[in-house]
N, C-alpha and C. Protein backbone atom coordinates (compact mmCIF):
# COMPACT_ATOMS: atom_id res chain seq x y z
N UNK A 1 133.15 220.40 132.20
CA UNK A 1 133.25 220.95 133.54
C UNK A 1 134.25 220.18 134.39
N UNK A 2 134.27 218.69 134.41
CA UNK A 2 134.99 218.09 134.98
C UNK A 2 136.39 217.96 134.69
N UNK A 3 136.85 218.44 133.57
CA UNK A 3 137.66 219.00 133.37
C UNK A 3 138.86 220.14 133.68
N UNK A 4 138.12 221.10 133.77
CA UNK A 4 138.49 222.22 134.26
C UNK A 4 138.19 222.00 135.81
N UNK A 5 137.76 221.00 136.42
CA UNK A 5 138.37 221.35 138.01
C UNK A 5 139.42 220.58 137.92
N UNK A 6 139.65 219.69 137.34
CA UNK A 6 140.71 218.46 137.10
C UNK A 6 142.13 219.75 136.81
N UNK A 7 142.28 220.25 135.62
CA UNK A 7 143.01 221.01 135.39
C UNK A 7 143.39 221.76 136.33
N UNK A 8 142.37 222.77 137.85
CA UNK A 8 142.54 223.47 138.40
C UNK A 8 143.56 222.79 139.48
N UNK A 9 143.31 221.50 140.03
CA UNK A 9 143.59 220.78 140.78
C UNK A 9 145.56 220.79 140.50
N UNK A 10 145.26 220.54 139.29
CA UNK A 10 147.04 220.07 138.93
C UNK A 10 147.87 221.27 139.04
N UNK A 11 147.28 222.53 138.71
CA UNK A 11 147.78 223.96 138.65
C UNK A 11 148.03 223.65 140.08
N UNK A 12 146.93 223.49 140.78
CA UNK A 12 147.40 223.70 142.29
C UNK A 12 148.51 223.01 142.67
N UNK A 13 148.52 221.69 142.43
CA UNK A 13 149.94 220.77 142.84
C UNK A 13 151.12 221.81 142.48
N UNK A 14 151.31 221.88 141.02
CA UNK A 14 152.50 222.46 140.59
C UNK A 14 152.90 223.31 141.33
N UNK A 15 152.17 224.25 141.45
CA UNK A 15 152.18 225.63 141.94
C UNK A 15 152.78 225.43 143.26
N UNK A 16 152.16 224.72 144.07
CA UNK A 16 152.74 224.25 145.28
C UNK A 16 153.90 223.41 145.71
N UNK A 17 154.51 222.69 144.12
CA UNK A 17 155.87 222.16 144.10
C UNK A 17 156.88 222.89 143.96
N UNK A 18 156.32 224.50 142.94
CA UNK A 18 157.24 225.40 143.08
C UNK A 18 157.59 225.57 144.23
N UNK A 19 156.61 226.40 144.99
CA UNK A 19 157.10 226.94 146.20
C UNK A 19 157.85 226.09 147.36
N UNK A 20 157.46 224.96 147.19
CA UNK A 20 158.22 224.25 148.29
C UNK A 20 159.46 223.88 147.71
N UNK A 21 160.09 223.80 146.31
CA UNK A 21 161.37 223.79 145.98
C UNK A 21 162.09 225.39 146.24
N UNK A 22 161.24 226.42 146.01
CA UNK A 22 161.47 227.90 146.42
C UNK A 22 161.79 227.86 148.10
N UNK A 23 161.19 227.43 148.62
CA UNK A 23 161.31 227.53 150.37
C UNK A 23 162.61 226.75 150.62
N UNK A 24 162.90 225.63 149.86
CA UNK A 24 163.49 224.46 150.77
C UNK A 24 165.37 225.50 149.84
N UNK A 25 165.11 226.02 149.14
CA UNK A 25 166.46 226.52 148.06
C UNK A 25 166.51 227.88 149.27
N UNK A 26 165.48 228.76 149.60
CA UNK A 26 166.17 229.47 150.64
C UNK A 26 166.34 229.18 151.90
N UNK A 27 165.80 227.68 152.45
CA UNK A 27 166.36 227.11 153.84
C UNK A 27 167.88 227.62 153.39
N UNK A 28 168.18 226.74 152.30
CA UNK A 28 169.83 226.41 152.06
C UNK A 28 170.59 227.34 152.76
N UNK A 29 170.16 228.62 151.56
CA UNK A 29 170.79 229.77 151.57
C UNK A 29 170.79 230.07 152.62
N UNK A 30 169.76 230.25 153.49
CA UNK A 30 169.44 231.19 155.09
C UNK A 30 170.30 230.61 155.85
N UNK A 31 170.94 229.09 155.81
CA UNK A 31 171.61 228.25 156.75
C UNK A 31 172.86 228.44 156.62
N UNK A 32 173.04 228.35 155.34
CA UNK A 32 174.69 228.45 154.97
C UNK A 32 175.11 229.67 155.53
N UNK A 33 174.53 230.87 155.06
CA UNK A 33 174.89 232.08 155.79
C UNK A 33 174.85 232.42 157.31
N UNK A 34 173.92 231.73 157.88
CA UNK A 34 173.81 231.37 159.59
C UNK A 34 175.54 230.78 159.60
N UNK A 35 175.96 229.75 158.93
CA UNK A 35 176.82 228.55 159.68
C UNK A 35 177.57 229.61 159.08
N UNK A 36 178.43 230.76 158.26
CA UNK A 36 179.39 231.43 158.09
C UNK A 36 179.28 232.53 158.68
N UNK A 37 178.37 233.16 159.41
CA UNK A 37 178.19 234.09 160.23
C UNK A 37 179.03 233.46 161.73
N UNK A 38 178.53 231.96 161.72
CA UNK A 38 178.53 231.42 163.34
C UNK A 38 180.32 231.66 163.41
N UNK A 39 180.61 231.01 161.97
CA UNK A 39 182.14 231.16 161.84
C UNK A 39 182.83 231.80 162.40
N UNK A 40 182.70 233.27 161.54
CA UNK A 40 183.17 234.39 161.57
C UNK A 40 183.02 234.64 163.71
N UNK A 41 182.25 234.96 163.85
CA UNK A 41 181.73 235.05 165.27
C UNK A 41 182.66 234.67 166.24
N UNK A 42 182.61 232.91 165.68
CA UNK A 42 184.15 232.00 166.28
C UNK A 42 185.24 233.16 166.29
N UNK A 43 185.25 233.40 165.23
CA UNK A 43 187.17 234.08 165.12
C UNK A 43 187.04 234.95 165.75
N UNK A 44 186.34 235.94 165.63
CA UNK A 44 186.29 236.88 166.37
C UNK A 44 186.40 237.04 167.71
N UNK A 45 185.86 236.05 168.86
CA UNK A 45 185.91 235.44 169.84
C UNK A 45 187.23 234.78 170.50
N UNK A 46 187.93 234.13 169.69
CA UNK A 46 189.18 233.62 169.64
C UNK A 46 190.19 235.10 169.82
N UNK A 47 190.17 235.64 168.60
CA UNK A 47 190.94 237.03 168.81
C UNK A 47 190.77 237.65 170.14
N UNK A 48 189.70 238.11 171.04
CA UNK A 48 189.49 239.23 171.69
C UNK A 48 190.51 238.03 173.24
């Protein structure tokens, strides 16, 4: 028995290391595309 909560426990860690390497990989993404949007925005601004 003590086992299998032991086991359940570690599933849980993992599981939860995924996702926070999943979250922190689409901060990236969500930012990078913010800071080349902000870019673009710039130029556009400049032009008018």
């Amino acid at each position: 028995m003590k086992r299998k909560g032991q086991e359940l426990s570690v599933t849980v860690i993992v599981v939860a290391a995924i996702a926070l390497i999943v979250l922190v990989v689409l901060v990236a993404i969500f930012t990078g595309r913010l800071g080349k949007f902000g870019i673009g925005v710039s130029k556009v601004e400049s032009n008018t």
